[in-house]
C-alpha atoms as a PDB file:
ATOM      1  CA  UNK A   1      60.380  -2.148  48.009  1.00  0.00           C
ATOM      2  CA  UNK A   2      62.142  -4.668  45.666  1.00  0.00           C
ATOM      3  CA  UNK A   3      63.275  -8.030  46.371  1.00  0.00           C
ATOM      4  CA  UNK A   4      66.423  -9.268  44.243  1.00  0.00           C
ATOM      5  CA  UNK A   5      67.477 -12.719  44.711  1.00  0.00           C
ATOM      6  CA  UNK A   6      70.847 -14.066  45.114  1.00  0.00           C
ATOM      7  CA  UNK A   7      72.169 -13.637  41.102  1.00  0.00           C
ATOM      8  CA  UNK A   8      71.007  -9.773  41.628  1.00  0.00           C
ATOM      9  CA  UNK A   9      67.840  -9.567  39.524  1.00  0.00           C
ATOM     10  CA  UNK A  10      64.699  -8.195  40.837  1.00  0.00           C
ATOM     11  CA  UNK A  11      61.490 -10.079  41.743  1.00  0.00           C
ATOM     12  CA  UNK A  12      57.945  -8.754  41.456  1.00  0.00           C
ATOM     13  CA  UNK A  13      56.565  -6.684  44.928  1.00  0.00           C
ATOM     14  CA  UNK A  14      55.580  -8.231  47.699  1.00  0.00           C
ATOM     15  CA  UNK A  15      52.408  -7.114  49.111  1.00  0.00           C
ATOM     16  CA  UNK A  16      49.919  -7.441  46.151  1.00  0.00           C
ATOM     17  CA  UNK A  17      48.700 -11.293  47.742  1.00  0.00           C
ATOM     18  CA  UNK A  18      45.904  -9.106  49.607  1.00  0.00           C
ATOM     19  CA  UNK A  19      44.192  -7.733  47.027  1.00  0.00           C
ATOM     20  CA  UNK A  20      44.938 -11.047  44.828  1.00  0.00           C
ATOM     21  CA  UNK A  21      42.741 -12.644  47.643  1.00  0.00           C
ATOM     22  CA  UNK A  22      40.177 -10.219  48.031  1.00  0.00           C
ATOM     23  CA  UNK A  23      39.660 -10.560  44.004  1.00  0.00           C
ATOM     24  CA  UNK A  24      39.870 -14.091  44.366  1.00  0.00           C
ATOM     25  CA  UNK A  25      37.133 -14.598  46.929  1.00  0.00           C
ATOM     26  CA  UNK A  26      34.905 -11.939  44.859  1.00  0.00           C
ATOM     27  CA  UNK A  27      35.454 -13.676  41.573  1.00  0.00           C
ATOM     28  CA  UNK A  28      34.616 -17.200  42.857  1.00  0.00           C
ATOM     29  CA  UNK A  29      31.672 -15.520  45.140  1.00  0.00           C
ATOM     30  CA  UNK A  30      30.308 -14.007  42.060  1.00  0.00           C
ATOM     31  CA  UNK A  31      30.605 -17.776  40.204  1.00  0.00           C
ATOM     32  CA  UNK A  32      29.046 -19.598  43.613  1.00  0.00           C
ATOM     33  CA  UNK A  33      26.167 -17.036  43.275  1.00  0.00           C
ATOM     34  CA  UNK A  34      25.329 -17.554  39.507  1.00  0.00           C
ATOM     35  CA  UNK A  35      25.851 -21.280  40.620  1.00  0.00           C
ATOM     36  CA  UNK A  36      23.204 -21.062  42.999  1.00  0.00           C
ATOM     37  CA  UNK A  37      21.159 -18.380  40.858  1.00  0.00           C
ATOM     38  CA  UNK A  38      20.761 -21.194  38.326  1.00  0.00           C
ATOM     39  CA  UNK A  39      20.106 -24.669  40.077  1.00  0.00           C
ATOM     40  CA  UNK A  40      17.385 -22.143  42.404  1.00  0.00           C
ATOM     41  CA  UNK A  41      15.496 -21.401  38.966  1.00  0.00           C
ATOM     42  CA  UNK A  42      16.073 -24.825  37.864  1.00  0.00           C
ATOM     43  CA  UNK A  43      14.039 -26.000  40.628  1.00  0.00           C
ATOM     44  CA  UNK A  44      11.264 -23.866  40.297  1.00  0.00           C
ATOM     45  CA  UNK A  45      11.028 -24.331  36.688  1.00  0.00           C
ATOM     46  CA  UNK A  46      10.353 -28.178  37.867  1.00  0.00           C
ATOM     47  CA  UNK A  47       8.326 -27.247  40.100  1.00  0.00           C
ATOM     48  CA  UNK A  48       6.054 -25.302  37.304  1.00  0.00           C
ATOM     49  CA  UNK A  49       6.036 -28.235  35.337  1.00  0.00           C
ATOM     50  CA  UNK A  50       5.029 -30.921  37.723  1.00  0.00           C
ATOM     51  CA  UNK A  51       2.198 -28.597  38.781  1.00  0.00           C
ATOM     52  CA  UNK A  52       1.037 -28.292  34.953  1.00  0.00           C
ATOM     53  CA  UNK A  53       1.583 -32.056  34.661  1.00  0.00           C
ATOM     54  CA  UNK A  54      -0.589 -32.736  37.458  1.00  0.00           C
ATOM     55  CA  UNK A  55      -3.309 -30.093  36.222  1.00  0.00           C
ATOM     56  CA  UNK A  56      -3.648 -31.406  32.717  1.00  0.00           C
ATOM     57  CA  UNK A  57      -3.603 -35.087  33.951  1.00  0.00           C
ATOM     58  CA  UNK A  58      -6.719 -33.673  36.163  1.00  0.00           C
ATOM     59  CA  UNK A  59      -8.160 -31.937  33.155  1.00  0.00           C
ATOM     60  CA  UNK A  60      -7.911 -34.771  31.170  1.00  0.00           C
ATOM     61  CA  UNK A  61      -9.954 -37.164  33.625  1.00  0.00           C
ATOM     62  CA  UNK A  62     -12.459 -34.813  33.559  1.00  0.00           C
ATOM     63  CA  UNK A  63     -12.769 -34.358  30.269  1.00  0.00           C
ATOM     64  CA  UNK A  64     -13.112 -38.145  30.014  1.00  0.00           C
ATOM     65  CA  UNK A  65     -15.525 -38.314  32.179  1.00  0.00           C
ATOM     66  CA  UNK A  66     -17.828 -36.187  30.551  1.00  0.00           C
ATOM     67  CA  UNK A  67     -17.259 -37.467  27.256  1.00  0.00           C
ATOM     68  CA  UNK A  68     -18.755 -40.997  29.291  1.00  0.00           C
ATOM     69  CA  UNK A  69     -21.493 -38.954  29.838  1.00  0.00           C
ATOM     70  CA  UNK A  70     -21.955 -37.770  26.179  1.00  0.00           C
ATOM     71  CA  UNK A  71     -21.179 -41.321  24.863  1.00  0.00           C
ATOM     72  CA  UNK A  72     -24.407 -42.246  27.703  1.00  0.00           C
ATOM     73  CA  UNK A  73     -26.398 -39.496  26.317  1.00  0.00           C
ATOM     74  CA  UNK A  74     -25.997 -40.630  22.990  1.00  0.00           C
ATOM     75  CA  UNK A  75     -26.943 -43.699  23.806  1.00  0.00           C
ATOM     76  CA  UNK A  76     -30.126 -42.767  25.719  1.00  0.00           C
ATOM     77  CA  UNK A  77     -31.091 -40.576  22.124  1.00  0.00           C
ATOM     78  CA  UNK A  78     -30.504 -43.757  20.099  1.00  0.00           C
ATOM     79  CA  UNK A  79     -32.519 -45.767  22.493  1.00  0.00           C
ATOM     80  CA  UNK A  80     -35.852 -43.224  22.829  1.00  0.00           C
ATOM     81  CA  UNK A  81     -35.386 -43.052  18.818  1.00  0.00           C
ATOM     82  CA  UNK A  82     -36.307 -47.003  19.274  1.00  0.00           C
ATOM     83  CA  UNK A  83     -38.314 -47.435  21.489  1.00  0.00           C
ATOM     84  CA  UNK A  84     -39.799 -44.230  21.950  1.00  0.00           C
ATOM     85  CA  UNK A  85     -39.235 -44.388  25.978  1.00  0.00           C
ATOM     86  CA  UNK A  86     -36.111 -44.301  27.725  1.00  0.00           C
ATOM     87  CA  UNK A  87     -35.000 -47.026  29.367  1.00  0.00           C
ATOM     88  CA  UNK A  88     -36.864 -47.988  32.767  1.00  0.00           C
ATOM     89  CA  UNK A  89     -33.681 -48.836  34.889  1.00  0.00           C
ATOM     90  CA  UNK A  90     -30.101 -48.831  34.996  1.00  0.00           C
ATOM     91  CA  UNK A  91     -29.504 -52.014  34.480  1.00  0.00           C
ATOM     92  CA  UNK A  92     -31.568 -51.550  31.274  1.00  0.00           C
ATOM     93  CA  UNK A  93     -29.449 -49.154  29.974  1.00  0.00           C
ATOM     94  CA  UNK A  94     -25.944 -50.373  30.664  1.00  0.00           C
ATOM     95  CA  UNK A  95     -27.202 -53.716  28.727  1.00  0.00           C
ATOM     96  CA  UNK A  96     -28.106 -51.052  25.914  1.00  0.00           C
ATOM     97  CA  UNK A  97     -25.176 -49.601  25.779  1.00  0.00           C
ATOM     98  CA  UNK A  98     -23.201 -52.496  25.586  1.00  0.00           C
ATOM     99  CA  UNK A  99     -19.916 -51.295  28.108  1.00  0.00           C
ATOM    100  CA  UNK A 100     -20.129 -51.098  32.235  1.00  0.00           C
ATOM    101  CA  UNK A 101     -17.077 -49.065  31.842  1.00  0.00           C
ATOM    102  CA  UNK A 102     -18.648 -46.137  30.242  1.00  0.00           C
ATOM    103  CA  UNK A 103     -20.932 -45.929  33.446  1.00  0.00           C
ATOM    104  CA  UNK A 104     -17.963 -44.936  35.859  1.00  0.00           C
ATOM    105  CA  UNK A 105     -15.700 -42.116  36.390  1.00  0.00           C
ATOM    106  CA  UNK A 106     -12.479 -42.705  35.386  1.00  0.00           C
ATOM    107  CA  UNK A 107     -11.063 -40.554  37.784  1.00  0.00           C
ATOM    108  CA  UNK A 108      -9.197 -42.637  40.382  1.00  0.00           C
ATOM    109  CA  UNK A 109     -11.719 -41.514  43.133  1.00  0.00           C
ATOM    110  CA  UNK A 110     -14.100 -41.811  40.611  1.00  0.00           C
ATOM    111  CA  UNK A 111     -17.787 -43.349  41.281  1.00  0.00           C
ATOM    112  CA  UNK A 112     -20.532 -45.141  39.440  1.00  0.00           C
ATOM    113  CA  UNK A 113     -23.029 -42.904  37.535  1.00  0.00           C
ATOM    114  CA  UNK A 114     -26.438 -42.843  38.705  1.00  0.00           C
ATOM    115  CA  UNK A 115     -29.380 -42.579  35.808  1.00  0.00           C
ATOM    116  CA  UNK A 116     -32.216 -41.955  36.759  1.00  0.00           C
ATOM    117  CA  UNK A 117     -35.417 -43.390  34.901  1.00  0.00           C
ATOM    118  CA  UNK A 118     -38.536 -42.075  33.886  1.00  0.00           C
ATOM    119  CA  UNK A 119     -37.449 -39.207  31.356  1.00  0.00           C
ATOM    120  CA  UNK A 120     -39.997 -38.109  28.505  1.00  0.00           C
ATOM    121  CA  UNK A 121     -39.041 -35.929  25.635  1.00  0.00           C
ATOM    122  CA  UNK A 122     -41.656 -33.664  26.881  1.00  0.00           C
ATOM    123  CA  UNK A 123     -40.072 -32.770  30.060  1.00  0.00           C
ATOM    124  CA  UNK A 124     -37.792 -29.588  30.413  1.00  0.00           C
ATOM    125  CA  UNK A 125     -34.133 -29.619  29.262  1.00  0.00           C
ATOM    126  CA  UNK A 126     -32.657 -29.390  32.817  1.00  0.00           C
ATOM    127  CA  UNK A 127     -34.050 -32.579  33.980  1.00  0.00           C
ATOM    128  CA  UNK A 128     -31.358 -34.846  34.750  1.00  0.00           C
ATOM    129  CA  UNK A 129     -30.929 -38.011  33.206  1.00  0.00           C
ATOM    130  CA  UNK A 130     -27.400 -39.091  34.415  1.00  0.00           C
ATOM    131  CA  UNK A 131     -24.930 -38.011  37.567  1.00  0.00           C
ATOM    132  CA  UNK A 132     -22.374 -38.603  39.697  1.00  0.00           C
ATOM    133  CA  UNK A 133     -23.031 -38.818  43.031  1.00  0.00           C
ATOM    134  CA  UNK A 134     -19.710 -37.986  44.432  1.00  0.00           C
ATOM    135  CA  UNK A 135     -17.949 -34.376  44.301  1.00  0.00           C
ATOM    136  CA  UNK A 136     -14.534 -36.087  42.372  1.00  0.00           C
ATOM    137  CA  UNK A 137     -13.315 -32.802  40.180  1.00  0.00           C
ATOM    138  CA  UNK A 138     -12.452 -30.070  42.175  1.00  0.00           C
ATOM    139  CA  UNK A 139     -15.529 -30.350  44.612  1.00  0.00           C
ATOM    140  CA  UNK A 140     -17.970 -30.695  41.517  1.00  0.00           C
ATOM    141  CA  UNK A 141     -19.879 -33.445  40.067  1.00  0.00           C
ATOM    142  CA  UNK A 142     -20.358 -33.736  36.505  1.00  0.00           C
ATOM    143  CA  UNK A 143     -24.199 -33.959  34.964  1.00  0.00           C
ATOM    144  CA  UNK A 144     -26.219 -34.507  31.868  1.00  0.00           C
ATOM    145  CA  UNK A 145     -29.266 -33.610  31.530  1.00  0.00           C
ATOM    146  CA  UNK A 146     -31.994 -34.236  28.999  1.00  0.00           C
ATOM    147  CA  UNK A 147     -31.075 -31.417  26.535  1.00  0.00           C
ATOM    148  CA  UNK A 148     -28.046 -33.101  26.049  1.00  0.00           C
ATOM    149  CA  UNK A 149     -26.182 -30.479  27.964  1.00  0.00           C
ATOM    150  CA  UNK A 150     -22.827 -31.934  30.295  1.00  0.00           C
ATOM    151  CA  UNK A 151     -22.449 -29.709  33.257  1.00  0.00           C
ATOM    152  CA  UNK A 152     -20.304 -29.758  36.398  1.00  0.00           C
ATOM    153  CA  UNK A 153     -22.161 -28.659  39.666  1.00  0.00           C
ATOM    154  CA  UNK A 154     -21.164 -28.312  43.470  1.00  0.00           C
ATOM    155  CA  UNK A 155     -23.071 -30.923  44.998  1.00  0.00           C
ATOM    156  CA  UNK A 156     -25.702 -28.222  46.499  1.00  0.00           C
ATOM    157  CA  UNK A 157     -26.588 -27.325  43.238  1.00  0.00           C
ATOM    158  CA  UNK A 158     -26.853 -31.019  41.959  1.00  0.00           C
ATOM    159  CA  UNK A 159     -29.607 -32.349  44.773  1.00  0.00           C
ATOM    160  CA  UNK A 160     -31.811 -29.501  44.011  1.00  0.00           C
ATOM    161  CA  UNK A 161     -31.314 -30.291  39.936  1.00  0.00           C
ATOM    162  CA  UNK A 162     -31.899 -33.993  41.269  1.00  0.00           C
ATOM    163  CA  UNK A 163     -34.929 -32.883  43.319  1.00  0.00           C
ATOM    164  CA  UNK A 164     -36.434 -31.106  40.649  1.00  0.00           C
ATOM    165  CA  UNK A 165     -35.869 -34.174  38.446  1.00  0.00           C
ATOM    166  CA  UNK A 166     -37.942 -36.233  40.765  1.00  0.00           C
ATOM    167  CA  UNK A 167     -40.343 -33.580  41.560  1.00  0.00           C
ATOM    168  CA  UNK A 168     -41.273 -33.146  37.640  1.00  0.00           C
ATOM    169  CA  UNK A 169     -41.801 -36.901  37.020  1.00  0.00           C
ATOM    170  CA  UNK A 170     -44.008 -37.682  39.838  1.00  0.00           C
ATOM    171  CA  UNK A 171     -46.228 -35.332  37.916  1.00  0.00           C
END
């Protein structure tokens, strides 16, 4: 069915403004979907990259820790080179060394290191020379022992690597 006007020419059908709506609310459905589509992978892209932020900032501290404990193990070499002993305390040591900072973690939750005394060159490669006594990276405390080796150990494993330390110098 036409419509004409009053001057007698026709007009377009009525009746199309249904389907003009229905592809209307599909089209703009379709837009408020790839709207949504993106800002929802937007987020977790952010999400990914705090979470790698926050793992390579924790990566980092421990990494810097143990490279206290190599700069410490360096120092004890230099020191038994001297003196032919290692040094007979802590306090000994830190002097040596020349920097308090170097004996803590520099982990937030991070702890002073513990050395302890009485290592000879003789002794077995495990024996522990320097530790931390609190689990700070991931549950694990990192170590170095004699051989020069920097390890990170649950704190089960580092009390019997501690006993055995003190077991093998009462000897």
């Amino acid at each position: 069915m036409l419509v004409h006007n009053t001057k007698g020419s026709r007009l377009a059908p009525a009746g199309g403004t249904i389907i003009n709506l229905l592809c209307g609310l599909i089209f703009f459905g379709l837009v408020a979907a790839g709207v949504y589509w993106v800002i929802k992978t937007a987020g977790q892209a952010s999400e990914q990259y705090n979470t790698a932020i926050v793992d390579t900032r924790h990566k980092s501290l421990v990494l810097a820790c143990q490279m206290n404990l190599r700069s410490i193990g360096q120092c004890l070499q230099t020191y038994a080179i001297s003196n032919e002993q290692f040094p007979d305390s802590q306090k000994e040591l830190e002097s040596y060394c020349g920097s308090s900072k170097l004996f803590r973690c520099p982990d937030p939750c991070g702890v002073d290191y513990v050395y302890i005394p009485g290592a000879r060159a003789d002794m077995d490669s495990t024996t522990v020379l320097v530790y931390e006594p609190k689990p700070v990276h991931d549950g694990k405390c990192n170590v170095l022992f004699l051989g020069g080796q920097i390890a990170s150990l649950p704190p089960e494993e580092l009390e019997l690597a501690v006993d055995a330390t003190t077991a093998q110098r009462q000897r």
